[in-house]
C-alpha atoms as a PDB file:
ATOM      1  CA  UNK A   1       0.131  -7.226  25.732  1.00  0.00           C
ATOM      2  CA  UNK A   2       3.310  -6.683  23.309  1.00  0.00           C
ATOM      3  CA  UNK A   3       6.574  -8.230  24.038  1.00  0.00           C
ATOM      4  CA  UNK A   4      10.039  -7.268  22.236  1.00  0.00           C
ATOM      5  CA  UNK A   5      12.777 -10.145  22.577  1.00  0.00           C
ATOM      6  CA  UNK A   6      15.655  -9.363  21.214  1.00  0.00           C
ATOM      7  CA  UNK A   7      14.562  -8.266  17.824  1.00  0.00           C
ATOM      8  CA  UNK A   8      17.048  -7.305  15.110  1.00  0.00           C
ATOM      9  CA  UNK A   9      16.569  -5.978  11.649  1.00  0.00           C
ATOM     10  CA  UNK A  10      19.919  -5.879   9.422  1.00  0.00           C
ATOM     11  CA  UNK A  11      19.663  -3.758   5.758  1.00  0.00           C
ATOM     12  CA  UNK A  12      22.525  -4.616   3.883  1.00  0.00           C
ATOM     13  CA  UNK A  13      24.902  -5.120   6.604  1.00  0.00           C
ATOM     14  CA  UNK A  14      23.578  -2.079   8.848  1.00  0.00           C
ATOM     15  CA  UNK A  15      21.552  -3.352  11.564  1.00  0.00           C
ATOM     16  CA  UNK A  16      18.210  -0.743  11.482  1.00  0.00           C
ATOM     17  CA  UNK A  17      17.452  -2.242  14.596  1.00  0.00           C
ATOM     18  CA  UNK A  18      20.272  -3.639  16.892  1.00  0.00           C
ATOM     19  CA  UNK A  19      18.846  -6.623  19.655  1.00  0.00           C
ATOM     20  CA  UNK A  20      16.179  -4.400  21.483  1.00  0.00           C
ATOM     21  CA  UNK A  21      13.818  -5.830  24.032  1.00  0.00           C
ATOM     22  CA  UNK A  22      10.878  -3.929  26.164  1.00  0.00           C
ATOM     23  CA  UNK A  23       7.449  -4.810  26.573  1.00  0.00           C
ATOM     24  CA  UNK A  24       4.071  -3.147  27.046  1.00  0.00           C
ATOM     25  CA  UNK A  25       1.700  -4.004  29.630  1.00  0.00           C
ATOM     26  CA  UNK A  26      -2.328  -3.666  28.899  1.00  0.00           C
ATOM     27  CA  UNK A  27      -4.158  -0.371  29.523  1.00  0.00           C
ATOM     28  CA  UNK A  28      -0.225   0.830  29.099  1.00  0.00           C
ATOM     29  CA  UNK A  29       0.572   4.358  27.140  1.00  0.00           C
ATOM     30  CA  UNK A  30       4.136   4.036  26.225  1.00  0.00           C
ATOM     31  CA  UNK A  31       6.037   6.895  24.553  1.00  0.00           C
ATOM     32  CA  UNK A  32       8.465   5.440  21.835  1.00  0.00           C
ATOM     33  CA  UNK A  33      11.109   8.175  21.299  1.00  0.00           C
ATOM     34  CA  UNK A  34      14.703   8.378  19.110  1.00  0.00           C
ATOM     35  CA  UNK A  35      15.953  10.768  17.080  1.00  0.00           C
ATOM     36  CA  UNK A  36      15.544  10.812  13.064  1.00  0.00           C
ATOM     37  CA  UNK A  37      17.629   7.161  11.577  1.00  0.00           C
ATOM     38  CA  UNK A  38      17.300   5.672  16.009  1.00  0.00           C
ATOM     39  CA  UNK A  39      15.305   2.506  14.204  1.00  0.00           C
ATOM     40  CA  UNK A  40      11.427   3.898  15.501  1.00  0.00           C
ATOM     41  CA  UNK A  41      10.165   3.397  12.328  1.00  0.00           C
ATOM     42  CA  UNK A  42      11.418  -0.269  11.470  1.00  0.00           C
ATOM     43  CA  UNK A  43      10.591  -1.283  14.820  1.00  0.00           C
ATOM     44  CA  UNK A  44       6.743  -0.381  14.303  1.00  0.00           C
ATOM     45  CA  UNK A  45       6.367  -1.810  10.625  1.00  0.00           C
ATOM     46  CA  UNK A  46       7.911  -5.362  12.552  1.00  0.00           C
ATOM     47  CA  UNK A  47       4.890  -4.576  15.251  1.00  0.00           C
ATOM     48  CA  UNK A  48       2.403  -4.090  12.531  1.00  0.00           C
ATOM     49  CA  UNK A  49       3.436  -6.918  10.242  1.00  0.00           C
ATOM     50  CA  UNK A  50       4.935  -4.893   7.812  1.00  0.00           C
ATOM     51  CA  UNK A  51       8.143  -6.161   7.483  1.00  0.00           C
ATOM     52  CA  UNK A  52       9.670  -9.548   9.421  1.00  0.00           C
ATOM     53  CA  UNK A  53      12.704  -9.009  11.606  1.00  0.00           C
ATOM     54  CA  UNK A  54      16.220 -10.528  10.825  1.00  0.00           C
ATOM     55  CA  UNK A  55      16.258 -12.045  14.647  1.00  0.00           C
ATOM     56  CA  UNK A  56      14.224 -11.956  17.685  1.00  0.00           C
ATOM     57  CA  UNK A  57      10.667 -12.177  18.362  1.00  0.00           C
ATOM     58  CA  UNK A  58       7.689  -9.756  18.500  1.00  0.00           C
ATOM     59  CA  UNK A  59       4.196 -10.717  19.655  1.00  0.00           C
ATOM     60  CA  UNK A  60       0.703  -9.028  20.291  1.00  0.00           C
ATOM     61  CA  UNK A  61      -1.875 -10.205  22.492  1.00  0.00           C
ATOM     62  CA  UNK A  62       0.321 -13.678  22.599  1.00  0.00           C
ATOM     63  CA  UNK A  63       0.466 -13.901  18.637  1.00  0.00           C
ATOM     64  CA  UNK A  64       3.588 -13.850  17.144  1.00  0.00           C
ATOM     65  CA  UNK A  65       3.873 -10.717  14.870  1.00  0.00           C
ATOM     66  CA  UNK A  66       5.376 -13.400  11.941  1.00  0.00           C
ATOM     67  CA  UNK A  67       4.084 -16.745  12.022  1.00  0.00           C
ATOM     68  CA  UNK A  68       0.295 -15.110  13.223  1.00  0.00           C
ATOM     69  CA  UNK A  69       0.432 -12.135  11.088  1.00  0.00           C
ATOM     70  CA  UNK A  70      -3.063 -12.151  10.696  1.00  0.00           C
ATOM     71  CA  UNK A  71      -4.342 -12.475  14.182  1.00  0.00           C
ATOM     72  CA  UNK A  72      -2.224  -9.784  15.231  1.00  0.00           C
ATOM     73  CA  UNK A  73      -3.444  -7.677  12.190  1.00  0.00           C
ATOM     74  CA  UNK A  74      -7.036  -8.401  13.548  1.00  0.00           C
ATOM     75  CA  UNK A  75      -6.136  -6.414  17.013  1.00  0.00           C
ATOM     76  CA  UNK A  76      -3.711  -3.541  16.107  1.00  0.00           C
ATOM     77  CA  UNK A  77      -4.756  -0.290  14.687  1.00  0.00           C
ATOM     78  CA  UNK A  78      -1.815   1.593  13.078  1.00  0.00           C
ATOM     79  CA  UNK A  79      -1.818   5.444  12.442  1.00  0.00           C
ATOM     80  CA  UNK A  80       1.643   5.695  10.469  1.00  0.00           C
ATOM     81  CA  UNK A  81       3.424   9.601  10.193  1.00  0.00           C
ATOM     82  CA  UNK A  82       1.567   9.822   6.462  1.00  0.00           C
ATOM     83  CA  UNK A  83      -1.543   8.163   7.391  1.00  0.00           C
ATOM     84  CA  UNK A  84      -2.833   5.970   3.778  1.00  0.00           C
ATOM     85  CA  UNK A  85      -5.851   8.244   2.690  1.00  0.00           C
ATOM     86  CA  UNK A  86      -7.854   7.972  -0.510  1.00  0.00           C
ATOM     87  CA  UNK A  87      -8.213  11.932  -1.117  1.00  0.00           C
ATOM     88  CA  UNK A  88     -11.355  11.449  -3.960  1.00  0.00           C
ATOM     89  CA  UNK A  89     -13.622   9.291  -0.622  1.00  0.00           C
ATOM     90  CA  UNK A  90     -15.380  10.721   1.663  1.00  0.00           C
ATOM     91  CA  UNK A  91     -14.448  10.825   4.647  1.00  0.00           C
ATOM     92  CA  UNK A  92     -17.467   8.686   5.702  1.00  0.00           C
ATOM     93  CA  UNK A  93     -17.335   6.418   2.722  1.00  0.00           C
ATOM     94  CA  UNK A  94     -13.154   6.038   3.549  1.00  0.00           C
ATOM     95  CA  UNK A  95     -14.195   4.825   7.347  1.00  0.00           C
ATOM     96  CA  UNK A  96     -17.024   2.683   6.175  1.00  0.00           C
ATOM     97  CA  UNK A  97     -13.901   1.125   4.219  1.00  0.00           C
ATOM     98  CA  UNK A  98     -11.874   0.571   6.526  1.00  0.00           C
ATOM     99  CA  UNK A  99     -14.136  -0.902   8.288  1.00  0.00           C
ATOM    100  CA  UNK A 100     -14.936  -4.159   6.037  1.00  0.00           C
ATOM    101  CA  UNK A 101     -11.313  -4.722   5.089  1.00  0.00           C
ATOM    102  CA  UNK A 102     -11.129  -4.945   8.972  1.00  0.00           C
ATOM    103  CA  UNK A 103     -13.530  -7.645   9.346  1.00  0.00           C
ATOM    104  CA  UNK A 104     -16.321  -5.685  11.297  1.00  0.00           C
ATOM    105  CA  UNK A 105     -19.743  -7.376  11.121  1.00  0.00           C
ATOM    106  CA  UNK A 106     -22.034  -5.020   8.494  1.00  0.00           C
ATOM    107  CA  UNK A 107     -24.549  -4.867  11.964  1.00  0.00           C
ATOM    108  CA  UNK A 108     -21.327  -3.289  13.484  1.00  0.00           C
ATOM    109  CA  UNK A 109     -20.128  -0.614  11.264  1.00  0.00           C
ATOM    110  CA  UNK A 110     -21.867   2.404  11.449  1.00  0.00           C
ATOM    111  CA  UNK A 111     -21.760   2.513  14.943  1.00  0.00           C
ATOM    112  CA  UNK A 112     -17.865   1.751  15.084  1.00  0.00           C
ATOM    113  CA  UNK A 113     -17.921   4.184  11.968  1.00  0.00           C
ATOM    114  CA  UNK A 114     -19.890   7.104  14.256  1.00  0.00           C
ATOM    115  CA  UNK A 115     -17.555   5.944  17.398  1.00  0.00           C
ATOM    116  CA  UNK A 116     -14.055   7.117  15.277  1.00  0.00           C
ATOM    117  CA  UNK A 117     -15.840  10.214  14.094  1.00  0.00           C
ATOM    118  CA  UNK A 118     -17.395  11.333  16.884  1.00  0.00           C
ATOM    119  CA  UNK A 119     -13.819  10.502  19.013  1.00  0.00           C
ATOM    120  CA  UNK A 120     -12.034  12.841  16.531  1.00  0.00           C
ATOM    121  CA  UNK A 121     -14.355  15.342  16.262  1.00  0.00           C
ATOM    122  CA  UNK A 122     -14.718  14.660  12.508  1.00  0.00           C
ATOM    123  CA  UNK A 123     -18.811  15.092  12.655  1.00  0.00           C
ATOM    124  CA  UNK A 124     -18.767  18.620  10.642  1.00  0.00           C
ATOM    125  CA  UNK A 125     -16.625  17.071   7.645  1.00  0.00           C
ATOM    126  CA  UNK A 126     -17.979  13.414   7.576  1.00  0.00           C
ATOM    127  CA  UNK A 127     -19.004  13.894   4.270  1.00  0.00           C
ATOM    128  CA  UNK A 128     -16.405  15.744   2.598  1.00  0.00           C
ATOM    129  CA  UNK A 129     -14.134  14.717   0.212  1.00  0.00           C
ATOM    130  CA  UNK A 130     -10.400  13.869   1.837  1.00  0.00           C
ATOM    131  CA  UNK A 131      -8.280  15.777  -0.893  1.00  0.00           C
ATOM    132  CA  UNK A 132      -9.927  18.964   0.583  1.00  0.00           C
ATOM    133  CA  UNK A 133      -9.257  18.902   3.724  1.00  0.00           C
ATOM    134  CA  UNK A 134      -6.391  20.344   6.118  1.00  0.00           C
ATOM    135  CA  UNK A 135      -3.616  18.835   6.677  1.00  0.00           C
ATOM    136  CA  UNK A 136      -4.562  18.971  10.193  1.00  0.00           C
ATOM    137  CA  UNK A 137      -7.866  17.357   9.683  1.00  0.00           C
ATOM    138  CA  UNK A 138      -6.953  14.578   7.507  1.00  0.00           C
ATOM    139  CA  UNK A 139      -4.097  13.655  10.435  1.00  0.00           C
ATOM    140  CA  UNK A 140      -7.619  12.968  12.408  1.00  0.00           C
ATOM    141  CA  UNK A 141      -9.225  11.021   9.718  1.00  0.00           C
ATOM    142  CA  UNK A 142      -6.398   8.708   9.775  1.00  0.00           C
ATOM    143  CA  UNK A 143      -6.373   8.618  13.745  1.00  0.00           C
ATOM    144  CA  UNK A 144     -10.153   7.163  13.049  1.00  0.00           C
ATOM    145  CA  UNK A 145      -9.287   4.904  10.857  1.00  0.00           C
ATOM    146  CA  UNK A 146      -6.755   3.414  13.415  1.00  0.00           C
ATOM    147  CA  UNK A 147      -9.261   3.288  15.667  1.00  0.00           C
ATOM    148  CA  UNK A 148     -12.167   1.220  13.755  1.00  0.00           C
ATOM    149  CA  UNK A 149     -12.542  -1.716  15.045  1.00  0.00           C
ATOM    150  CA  UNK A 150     -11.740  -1.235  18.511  1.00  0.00           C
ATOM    151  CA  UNK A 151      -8.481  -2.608  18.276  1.00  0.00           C
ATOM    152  CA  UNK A 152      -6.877  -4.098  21.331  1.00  0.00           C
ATOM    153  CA  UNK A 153      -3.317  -1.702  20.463  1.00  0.00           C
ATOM    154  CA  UNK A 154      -2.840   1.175  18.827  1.00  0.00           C
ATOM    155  CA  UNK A 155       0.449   1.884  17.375  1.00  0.00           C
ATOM    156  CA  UNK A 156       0.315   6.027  16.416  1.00  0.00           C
ATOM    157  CA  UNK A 157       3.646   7.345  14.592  1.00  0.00           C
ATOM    158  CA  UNK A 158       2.870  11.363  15.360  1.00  0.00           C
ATOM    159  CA  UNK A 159      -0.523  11.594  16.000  1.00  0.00           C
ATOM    160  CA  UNK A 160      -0.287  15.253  16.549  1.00  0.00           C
ATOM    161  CA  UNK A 161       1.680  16.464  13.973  1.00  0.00           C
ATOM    162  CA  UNK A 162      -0.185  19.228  11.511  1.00  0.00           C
ATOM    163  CA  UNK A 163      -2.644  20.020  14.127  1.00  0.00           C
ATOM    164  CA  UNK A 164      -3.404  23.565  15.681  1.00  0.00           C
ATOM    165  CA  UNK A 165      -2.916  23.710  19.418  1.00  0.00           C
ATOM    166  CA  UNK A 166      -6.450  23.463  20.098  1.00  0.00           C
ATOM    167  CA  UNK A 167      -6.557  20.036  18.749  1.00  0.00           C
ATOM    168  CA  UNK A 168      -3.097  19.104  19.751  1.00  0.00           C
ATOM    169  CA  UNK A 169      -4.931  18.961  23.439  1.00  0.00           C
ATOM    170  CA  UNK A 170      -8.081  17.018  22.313  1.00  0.00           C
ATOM    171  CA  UNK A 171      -6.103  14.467  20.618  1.00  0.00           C
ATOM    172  CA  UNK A 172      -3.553  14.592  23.729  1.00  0.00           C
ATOM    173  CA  UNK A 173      -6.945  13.854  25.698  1.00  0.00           C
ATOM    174  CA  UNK A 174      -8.452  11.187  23.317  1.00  0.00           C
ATOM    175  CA  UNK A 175      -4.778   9.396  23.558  1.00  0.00           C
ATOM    176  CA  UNK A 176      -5.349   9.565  27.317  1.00  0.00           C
ATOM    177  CA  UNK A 177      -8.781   8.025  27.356  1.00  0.00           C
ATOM    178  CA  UNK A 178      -8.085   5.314  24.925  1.00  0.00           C
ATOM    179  CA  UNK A 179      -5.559   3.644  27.767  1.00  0.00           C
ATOM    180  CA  UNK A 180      -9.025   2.402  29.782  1.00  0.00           C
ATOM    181  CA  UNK A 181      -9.902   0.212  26.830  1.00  0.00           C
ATOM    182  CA  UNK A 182      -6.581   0.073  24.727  1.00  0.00           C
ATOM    183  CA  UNK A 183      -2.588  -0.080  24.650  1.00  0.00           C
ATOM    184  CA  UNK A 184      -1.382   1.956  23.071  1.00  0.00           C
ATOM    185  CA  UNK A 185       2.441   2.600  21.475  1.00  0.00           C
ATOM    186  CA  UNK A 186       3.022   6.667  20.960  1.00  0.00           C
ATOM    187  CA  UNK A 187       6.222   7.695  18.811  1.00  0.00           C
ATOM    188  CA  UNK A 188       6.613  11.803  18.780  1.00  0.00           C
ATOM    189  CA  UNK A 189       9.194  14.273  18.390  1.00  0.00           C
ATOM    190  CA  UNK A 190       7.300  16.266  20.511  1.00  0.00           C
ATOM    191  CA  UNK A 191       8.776  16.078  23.937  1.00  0.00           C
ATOM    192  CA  UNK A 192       6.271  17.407  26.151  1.00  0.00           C
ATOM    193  CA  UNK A 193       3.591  15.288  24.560  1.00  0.00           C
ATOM    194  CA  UNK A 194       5.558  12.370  25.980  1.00  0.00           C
ATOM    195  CA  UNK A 195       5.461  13.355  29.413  1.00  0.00           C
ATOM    196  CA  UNK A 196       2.051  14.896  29.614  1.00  0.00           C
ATOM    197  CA  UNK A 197       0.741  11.508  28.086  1.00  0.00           C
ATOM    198  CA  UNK A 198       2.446   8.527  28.484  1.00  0.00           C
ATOM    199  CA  UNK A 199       3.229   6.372  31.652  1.00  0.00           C
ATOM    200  CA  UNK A 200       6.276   4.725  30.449  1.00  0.00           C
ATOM    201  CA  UNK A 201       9.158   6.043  28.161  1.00  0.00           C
ATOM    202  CA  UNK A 202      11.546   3.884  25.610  1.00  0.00           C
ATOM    203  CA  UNK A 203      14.286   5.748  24.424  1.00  0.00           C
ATOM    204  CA  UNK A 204      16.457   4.336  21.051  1.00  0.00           C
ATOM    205  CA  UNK A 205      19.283   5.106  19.685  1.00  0.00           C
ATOM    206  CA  UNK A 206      21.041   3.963  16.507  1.00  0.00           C
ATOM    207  CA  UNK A 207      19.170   1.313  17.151  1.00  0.00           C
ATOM    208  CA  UNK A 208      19.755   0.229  20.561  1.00  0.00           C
ATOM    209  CA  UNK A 209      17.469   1.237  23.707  1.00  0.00           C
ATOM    210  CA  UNK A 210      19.499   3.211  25.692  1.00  0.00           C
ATOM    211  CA  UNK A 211      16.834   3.896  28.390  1.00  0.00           C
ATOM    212  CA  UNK A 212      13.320   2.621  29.901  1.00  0.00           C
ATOM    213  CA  UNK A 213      11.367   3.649  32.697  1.00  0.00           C
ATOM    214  CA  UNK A 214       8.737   6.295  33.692  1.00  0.00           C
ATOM    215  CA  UNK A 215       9.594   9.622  32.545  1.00  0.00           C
ATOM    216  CA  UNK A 216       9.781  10.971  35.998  1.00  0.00           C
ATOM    217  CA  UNK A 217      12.328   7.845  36.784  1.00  0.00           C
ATOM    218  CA  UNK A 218      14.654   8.632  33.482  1.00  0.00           C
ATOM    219  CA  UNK A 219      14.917  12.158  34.772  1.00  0.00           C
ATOM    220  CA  UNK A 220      15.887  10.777  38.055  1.00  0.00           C
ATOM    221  CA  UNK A 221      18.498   8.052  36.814  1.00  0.00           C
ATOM    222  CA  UNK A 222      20.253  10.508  34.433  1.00  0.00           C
ATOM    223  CA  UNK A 223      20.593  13.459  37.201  1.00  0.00           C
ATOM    224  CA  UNK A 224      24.559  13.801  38.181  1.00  0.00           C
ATOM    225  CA  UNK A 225      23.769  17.101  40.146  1.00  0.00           C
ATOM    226  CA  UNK A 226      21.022  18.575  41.629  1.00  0.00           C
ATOM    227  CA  UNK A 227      20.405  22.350  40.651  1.00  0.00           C
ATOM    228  CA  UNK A 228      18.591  25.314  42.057  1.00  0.00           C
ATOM    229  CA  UNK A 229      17.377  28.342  41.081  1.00  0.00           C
ATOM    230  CA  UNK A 230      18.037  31.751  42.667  1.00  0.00           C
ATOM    231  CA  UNK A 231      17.129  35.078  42.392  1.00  0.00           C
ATOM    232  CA  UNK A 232      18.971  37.450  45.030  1.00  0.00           C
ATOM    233  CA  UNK A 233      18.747  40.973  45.147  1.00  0.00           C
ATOM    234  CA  UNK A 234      22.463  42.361  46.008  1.00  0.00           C
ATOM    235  CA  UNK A 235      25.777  42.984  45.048  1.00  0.00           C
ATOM    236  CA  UNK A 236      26.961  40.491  41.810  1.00  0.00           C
ATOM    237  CA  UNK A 237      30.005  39.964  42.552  1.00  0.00           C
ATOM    238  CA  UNK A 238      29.876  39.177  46.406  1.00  0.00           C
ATOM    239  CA  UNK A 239      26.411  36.942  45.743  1.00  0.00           C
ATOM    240  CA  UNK A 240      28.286  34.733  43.338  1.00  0.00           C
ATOM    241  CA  UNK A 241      31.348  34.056  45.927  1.00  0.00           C
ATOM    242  CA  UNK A 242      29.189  33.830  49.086  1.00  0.00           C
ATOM    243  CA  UNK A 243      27.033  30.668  47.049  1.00  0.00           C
ATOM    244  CA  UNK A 244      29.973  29.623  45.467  1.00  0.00           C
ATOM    245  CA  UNK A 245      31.768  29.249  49.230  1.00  0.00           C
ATOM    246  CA  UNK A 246      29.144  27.112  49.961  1.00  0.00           C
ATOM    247  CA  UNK A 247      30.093  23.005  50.632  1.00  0.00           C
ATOM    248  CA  UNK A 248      28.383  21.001  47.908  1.00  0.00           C
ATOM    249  CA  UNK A 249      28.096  23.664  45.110  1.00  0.00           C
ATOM    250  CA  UNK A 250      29.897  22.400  41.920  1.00  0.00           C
ATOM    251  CA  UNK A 251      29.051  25.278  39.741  1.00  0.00           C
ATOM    252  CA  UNK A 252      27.012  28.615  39.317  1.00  0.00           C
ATOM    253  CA  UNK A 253      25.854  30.611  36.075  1.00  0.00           C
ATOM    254  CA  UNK A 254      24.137  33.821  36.991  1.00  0.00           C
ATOM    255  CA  UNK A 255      22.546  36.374  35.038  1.00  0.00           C
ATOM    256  CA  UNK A 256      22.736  39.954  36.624  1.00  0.00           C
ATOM    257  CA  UNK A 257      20.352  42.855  35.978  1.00  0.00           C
ATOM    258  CA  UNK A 258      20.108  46.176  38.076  1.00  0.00           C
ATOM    259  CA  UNK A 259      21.937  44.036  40.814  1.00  0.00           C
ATOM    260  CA  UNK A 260      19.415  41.454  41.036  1.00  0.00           C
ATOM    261  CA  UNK A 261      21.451  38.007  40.177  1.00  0.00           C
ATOM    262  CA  UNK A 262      19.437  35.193  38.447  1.00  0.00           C
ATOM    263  CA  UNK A 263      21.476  31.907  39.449  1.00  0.00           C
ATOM    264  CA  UNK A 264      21.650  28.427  38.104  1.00  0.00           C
ATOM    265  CA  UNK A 265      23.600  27.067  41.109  1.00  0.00           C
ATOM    266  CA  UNK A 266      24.639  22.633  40.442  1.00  0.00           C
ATOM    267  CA  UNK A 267      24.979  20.991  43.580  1.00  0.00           C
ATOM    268  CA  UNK A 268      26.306  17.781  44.439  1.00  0.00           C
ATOM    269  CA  UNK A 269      24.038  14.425  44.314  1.00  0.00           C
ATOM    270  CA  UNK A 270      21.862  13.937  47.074  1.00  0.00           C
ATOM    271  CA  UNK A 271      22.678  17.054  48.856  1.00  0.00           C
ATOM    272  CA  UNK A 272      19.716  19.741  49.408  1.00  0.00           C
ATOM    273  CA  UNK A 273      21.538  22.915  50.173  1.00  0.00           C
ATOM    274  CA  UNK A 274      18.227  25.152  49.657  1.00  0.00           C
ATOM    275  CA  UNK A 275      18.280  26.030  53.474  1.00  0.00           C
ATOM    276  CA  UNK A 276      21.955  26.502  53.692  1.00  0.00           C
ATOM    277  CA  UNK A 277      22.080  28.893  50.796  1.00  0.00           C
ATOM    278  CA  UNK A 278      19.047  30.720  51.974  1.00  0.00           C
ATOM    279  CA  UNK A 279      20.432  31.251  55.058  1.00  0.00           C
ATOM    280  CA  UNK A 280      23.545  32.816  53.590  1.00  0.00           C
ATOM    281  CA  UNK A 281      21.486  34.655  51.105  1.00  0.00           C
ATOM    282  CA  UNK A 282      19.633  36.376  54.883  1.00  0.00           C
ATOM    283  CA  UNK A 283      22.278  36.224  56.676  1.00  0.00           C
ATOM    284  CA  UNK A 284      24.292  38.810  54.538  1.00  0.00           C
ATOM    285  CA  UNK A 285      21.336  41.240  54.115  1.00  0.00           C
ATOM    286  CA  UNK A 286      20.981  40.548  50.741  1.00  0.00           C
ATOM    287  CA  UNK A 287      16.964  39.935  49.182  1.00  0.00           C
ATOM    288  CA  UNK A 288      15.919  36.556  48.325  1.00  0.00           C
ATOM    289  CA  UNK A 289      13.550  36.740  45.760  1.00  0.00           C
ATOM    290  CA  UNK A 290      13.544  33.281  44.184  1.00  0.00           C
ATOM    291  CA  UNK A 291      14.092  29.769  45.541  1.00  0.00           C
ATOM    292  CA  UNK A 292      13.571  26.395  43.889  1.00  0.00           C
ATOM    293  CA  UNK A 293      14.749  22.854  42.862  1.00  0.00           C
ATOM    294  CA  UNK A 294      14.908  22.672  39.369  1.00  0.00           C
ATOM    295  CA  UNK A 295      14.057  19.077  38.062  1.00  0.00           C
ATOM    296  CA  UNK A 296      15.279  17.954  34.806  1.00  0.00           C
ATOM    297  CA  UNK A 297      13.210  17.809  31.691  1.00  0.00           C
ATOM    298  CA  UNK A 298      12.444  14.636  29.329  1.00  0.00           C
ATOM    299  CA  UNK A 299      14.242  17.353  26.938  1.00  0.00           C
ATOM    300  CA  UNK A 300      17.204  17.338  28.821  1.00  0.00           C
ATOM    301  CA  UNK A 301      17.170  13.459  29.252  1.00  0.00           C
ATOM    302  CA  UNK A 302      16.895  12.655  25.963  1.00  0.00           C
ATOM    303  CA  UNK A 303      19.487  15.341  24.369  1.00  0.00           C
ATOM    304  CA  UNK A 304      21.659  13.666  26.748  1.00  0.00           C
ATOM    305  CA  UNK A 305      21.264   9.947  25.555  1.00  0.00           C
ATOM    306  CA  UNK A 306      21.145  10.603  21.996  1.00  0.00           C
ATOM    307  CA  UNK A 307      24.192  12.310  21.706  1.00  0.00           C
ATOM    308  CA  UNK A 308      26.569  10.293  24.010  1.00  0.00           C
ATOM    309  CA  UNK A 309      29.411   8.832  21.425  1.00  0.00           C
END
């Protein structure tokens, strides 16, 4: 449904965007994530026609996002971070707008109109004016907007952001139930939205994609240890030499508290020593309260990419 090729976008000698390639498969919910200056931003204005790139091609739905700018405009719905509001409409009268400078039939529009509204639970202020709304409730009206017309993608630049968490999870939801009938593109800062959302992950930085697969797969591919956590009831000094005897244990950090040692123990790759260390946990009389495999975050993926020099 969207294909990247090698798409480049230079400003004044800097390259914005530095020869990245990924695609997006229909139905697909892919998180687009990079720190503030990675290049998110000018690689969804190329997407939505904003801007051309200097090299590469982009195309939607088969239509290449320069020389068919208006075909792909006809089946993208954009939702940029300040979403383009008229603050003296309505918010009813602002839909209905968006509506015919989208194309959709006059027969069509109030019930595409009512679909947006009733999707972002905008029914109670439909016909207030914009400019006196919340913050978080105008980020909802411009969500709407994005999606009238039933756009094939949807291209959202923080959807979420100014909303209470109450409506952080409905619009996490919404997102969710959009994939049936769209594809949608989803660029956050907020980590946990990624994973709780999206199927796929992009990662960019200063302008390159330095990662692509599932989140659960990045978290994989970037693990160089595998760690535990323990919690052991006993003597501090003798718990942290008994695990640290143990083959395959690279390093320990332990908090200790009325002798009861919280450990962060790194093992080596590929090597489960949960039974081993449990055993010399028993073994020496000592009480194991705590016992787990700690899997890394998307947080802890991404802080790693974006700041390797």
């Amino acid at each position: 449904m969207i294909e990247v090729e090698h798409v480049s976008k230079v400003y004044g000698g800097r390259k914005a965007v530095d020869d990245i390639s990924f695609s997006v498969k229909k139905g697909e919910i892919l998180g687009f994530l990079g720190p503030n200056g990675a290049g998110k931003t000018t690689t969804m204005r190329i997407l939505t026609c904003y801007m051309p790139a200097t090299d590469g091609t982009a195309r939607i739905a088969g239509y290449d996002v320069f020389d068919q700018s208006l075909e792909v405009r006809r089946r993208i719905g954009y939702l940029p971070e300040n979403p383009p509001l008229y603050p003296e409409m309505t918010v009813d009268s602002y839909l209905n707008f968006a509506a015919r400078i989208k194309g959709v039939r006059s027969g069509a529009r109030k019930a595409q109109v009512g679909d947006a509204v009733e999707k972002c639970s905008l029914g109670d202020v439909r016909h207030r004016i914009i400019g006196r709304l919340s913050k978080g409730y105008k980020q909802r009206v411009g969500l709407a907007q994005a999606l009238v017309g039933n756009p094939e993608v949807l291209i959202l630049d923080e959807p979420t952001i100014g909303l209470d968490p109450r409506q952080i999870h409905e619009v996490r939801s919404l997102i969710k139930g959009l994939a049936e009938a769209h594809t949608v593109i989803l660029s956050t800062h907020i980590l946990p939205e990624v994973g709780m959302t999206c199927s796929r992950v992009v990662i960019i930085n200063k302008g390159k994609v330095v990662a692509q697969d599932t989140p659960e797969g990045l978290a994989h591919q970037m693990k160089g240890a595998e760690r535990i956590s323990l919690t052991v009831e006993g003597p501090a000094d003798a718990v942290r030499e008994k695990i640290l005897a143990v083959d395959g244990v690279l390093a320990l950090q332990a908090e200790v508290r009325d002798q009861v040692s919280t450990c962060s123990v790194e093992c080596r790759l590929g090597s489960d020593l949960r039974r081993v260390l449990a055993r010399q946990i028993v073994d020496a009389g000592w009480g194991l309260l705590e016992l787990r495999a700690v899997s890394l975050s998307l947080e802890d993926v991404f802080i790693n990419l974006t700041t390797q020099e």
